[in-house]
C-alpha atoms as a PDB file:
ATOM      1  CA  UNK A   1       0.000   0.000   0.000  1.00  0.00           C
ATOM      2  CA  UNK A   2       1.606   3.421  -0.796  1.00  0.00           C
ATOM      3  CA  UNK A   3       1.720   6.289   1.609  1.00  0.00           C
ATOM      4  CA  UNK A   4      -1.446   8.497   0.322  1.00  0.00           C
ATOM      5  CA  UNK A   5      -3.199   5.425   0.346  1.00  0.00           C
ATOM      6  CA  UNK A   6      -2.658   4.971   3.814  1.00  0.00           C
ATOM      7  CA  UNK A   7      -3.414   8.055   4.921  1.00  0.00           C
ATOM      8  CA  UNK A   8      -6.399   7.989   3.166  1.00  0.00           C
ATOM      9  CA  UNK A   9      -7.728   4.624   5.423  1.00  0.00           C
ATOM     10  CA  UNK A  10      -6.344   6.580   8.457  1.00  0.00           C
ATOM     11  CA  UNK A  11      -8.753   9.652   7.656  1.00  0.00           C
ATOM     12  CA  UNK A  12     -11.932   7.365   6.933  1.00  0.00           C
ATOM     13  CA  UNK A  13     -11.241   5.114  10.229  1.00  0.00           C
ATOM     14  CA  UNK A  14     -10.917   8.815  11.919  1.00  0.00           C
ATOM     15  CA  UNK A  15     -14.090  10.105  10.413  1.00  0.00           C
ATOM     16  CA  UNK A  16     -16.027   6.728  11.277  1.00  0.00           C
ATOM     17  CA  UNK A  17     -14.661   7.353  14.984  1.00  0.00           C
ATOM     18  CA  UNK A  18     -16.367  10.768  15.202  1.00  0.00           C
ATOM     19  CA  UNK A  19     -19.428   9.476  13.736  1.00  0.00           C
ATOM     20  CA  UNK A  20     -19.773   6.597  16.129  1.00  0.00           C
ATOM     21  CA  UNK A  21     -19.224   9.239  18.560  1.00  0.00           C
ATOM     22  CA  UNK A  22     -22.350  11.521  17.142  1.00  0.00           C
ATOM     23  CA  UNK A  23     -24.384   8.752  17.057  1.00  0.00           C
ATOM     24  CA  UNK A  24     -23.529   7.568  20.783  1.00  0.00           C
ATOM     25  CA  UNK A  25     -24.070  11.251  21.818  1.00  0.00           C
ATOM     26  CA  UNK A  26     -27.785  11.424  19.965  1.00  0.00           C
ATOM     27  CA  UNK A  27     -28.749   8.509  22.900  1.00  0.00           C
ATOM     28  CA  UNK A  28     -27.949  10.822  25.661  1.00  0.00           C
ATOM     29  CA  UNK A  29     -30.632  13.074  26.121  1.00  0.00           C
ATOM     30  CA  UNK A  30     -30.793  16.321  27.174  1.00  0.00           C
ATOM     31  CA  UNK A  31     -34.500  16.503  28.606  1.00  0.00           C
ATOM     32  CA  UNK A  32     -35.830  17.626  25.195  1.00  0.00           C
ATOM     33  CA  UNK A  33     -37.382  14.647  23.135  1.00  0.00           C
ATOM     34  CA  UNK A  34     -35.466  13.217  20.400  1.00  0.00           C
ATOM     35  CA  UNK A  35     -37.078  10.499  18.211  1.00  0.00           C
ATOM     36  CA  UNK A  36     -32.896   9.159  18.038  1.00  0.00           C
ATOM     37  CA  UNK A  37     -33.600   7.872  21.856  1.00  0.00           C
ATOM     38  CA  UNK A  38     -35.627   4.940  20.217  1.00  0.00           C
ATOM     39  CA  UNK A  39     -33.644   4.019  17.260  1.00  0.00           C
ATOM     40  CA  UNK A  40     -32.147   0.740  18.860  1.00  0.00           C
ATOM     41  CA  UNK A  41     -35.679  -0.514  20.126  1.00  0.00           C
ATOM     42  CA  UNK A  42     -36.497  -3.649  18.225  1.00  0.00           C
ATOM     43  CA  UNK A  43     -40.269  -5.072  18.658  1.00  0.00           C
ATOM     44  CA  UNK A  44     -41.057  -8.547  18.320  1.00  0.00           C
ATOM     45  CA  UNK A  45     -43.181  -8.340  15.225  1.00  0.00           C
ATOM     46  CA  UNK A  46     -44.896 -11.653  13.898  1.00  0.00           C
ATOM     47  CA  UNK A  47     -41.506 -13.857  15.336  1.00  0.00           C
ATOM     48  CA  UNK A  48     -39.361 -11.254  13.957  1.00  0.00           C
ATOM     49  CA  UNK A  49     -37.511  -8.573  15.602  1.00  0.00           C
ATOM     50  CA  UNK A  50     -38.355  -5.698  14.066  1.00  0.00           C
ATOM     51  CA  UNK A  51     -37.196  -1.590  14.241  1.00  0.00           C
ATOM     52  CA  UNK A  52     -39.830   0.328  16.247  1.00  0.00           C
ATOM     53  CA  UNK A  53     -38.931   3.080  13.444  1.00  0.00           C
ATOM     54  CA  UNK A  54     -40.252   0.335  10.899  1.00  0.00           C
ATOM     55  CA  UNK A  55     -43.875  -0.383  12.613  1.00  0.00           C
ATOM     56  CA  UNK A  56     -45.036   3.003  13.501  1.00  0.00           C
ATOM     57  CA  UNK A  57     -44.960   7.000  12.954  1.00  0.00           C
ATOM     58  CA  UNK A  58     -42.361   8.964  15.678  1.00  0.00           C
ATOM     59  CA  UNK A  59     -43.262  12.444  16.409  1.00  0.00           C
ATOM     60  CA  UNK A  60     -42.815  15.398  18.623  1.00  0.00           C
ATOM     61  CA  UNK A  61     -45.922  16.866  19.927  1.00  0.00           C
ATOM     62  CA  UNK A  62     -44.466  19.045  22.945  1.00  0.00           C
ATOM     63  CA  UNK A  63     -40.738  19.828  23.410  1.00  0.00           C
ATOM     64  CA  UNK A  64     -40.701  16.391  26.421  1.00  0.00           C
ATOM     65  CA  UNK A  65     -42.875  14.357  24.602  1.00  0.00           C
ATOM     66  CA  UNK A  66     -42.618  12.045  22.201  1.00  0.00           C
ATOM     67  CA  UNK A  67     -45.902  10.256  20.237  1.00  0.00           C
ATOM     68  CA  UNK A  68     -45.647   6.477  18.664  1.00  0.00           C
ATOM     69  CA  UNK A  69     -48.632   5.901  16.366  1.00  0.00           C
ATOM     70  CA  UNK A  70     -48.250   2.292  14.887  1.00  0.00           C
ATOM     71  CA  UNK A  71     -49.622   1.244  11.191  1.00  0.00           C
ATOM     72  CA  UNK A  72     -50.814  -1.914  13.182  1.00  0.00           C
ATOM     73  CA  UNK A  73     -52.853  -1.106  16.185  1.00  0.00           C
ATOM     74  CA  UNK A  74     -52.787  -5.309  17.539  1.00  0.00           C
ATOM     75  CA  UNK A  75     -48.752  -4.465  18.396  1.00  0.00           C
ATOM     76  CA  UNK A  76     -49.535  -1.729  20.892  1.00  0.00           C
ATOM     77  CA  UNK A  77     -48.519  -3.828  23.693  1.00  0.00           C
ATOM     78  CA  UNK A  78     -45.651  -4.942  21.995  1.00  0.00           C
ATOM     79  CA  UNK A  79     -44.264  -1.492  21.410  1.00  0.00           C
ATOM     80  CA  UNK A  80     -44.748  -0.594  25.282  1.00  0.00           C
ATOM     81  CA  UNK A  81     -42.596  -4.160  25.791  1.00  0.00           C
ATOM     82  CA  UNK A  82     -40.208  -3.080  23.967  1.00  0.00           C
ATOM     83  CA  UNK A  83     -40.012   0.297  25.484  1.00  0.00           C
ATOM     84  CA  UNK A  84     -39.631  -0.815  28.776  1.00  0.00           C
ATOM     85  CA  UNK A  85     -37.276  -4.147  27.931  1.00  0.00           C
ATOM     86  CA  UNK A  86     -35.076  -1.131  26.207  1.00  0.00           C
ATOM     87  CA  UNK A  87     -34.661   0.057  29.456  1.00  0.00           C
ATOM     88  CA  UNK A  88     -34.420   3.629  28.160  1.00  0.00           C
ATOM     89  CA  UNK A  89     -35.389   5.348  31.239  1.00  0.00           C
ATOM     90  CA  UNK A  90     -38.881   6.556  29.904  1.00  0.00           C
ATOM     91  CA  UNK A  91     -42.255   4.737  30.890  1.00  0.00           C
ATOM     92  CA  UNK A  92     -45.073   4.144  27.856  1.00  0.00           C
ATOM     93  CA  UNK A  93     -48.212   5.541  28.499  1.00  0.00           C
ATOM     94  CA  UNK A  94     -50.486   3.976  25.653  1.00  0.00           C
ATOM     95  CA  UNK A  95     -54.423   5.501  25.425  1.00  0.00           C
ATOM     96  CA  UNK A  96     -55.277   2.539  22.777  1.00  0.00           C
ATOM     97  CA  UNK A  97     -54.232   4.360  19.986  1.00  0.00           C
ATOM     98  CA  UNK A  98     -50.776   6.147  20.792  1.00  0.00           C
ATOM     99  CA  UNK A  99     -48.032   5.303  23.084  1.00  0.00           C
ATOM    100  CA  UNK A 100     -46.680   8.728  24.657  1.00  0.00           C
ATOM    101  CA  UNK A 101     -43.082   9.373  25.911  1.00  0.00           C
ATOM    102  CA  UNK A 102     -42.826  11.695  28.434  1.00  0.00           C
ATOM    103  CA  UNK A 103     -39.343  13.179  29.361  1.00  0.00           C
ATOM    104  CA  UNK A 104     -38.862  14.181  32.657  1.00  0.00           C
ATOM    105  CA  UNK A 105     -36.584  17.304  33.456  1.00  0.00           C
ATOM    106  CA  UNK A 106     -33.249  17.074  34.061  1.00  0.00           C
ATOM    107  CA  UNK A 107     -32.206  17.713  37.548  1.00  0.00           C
ATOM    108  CA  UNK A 108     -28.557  19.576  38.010  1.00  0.00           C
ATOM    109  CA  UNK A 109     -27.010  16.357  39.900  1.00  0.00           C
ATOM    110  CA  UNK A 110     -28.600  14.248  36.400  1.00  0.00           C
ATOM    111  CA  UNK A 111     -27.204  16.965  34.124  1.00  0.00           C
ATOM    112  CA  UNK A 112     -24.053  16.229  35.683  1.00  0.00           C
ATOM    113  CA  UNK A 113     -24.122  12.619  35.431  1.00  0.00           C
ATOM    114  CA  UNK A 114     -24.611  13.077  31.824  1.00  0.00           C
ATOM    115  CA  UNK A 115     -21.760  15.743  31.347  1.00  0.00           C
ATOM    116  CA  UNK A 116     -19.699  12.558  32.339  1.00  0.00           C
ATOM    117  CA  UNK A 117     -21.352  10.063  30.771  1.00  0.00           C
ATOM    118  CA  UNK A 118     -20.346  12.506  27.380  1.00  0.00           C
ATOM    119  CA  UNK A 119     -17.372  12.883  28.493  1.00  0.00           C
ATOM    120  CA  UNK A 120     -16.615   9.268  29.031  1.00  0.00           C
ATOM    121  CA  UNK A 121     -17.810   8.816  25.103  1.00  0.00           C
ATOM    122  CA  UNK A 122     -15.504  11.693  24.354  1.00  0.00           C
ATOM    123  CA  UNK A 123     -12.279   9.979  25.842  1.00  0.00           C
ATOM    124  CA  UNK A 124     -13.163   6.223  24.145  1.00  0.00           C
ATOM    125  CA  UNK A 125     -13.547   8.285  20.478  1.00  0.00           C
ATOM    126  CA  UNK A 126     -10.028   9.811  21.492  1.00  0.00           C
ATOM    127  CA  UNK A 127      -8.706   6.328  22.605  1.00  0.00           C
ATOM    128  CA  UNK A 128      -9.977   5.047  19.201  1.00  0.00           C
ATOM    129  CA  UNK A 129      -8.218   7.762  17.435  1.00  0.00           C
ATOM    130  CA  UNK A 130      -4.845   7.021  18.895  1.00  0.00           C
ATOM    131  CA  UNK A 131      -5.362   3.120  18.131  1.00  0.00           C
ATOM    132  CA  UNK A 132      -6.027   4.094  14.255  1.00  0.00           C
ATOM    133  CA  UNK A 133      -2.696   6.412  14.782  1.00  0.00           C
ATOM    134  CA  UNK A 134      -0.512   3.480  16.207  1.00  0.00           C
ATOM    135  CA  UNK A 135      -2.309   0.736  13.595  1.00  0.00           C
ATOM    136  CA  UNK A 136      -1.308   2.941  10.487  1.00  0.00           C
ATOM    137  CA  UNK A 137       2.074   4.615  11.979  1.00  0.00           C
ATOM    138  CA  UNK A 138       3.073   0.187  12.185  1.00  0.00           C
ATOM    139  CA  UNK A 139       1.460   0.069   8.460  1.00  0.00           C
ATOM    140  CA  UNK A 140       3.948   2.799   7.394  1.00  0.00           C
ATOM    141  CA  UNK A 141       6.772   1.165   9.202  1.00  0.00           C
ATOM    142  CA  UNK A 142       5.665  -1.866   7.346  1.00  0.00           C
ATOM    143  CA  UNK A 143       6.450  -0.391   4.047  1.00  0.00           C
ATOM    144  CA  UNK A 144       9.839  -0.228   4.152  1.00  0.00           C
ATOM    145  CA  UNK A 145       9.876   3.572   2.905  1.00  0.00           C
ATOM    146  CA  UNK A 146      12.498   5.915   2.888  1.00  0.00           C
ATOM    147  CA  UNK A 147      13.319   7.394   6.081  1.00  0.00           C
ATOM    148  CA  UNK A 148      11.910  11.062   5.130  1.00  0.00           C
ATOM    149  CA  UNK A 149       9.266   9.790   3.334  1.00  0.00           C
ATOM    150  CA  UNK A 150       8.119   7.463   7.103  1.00  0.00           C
ATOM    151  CA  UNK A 151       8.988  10.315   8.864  1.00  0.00           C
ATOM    152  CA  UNK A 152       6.329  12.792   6.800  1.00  0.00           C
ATOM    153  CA  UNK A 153       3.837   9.871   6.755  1.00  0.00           C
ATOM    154  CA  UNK A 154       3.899  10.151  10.716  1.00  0.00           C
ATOM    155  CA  UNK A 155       3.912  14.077  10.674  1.00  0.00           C
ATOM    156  CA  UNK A 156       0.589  13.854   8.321  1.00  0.00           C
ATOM    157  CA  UNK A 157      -1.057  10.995  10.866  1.00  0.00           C
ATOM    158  CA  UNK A 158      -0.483  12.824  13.439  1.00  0.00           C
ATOM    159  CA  UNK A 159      -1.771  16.036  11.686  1.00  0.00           C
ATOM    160  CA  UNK A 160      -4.719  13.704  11.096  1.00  0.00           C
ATOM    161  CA  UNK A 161      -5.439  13.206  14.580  1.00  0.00           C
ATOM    162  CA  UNK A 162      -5.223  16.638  16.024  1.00  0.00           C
ATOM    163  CA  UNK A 163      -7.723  17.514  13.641  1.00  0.00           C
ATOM    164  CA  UNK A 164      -9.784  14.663  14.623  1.00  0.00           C
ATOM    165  CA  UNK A 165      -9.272  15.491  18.071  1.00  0.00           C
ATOM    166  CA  UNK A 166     -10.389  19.049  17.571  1.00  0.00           C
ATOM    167  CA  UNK A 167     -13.577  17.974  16.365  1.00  0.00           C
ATOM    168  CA  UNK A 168     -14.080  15.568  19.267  1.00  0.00           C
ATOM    169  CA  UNK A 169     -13.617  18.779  21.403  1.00  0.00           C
ATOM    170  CA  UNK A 170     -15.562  20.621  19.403  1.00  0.00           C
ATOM    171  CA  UNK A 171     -18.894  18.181  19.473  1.00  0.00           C
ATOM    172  CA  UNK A 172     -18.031  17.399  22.992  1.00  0.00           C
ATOM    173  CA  UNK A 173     -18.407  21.036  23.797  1.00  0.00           C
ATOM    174  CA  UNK A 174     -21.634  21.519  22.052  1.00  0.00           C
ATOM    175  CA  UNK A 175     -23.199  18.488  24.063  1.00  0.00           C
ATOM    176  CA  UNK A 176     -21.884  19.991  27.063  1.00  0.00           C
ATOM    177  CA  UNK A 177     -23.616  23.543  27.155  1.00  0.00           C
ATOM    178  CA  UNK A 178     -26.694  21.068  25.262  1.00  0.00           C
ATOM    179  CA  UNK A 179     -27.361  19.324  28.937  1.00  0.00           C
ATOM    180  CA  UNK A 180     -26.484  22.309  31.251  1.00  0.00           C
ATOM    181  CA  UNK A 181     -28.877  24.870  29.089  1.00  0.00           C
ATOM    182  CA  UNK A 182     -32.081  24.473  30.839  1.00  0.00           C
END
């Protein structure tokens, strides 16, 4: 593998890292209702587990609330199993049409909590970074290169991950004043 190729893997493992770490931040919620809290739910639907997402229509009513209208009234009570086997933190209320989610306000000490919980995420997408530098600074080393040529594929790696760290900082910041706002 040449060198551009290389750090062209390096930057998609990078951007995949930050993604992950979007995606992981979507599921911590910031008292405001975000259809993203139930995108892992699965509902046993005729044998088959299926995505809640699939089986019924997510909306926002209020800013805390969240509305599930299924296609298919009959799974009602599976969508409220689901729910609460998800162990999301949120209890179904279901008036034989539409299951409602209602999110409770944050308190300071839970706002905290969270801040950490983030923070925690943060750190593991950092950790991940520095694996992905190590894995392709070895892959360079591999390639028997010139010695100025390894030496400016390391420079550009590591170039690679302060700007991938930035943006974890970045993101990590936004999440942060996200949960303390009330």
């Amino acid at each position: 593998m040449e060198l551009d190729e290389l750090l062209l893997e390096c930057e998609s493992r990078m951007e995949e890292s930050i993604t992950s770490m979007e995606k992981r931040f979507l599921n911590v919620r910031a008292g405001r209702a975000n259809p993203g809290i139930l995108d892992g739910i699965m509902v046993e639907y005729y044998g088959a587990p299926t995505p809640l997402k699939q089986l019924a229509n997510i909306s926002i009513p209020e800013a805390r609330q969240l509305s599930i209208k299924p296609f298919d009234k009959s799974i009602l009570g599976d969508i409220e199993k689901a729910i609460f086997e998800a162990n999301i933190g949120l209890t179904p209320n279901n008036n034989g049409e539409v299951i409602f989610l209602v999110i409770p306000a944050l308190t300071e000490d839970r706002r905290r909590e969270l801040v950490k919980q983030v923070k925690q995420i943060a750190e593991e997408a950092k950790i991940a970074l520095r694996n992905i530098r190590q894995d392709i600074n070895n892959d360079i080393k591999k390639e028997k290169l010139p010695e100025d040529i390894e030496k400016q594929g390391n420079e550009e790696v590591q170039e690679l991950i302060n700007k991938y760290n930035k943006k974890i900082e970045e993101a990590l910041k936004v999440k942060e004043q996200e949960l303390m706002t009330i």
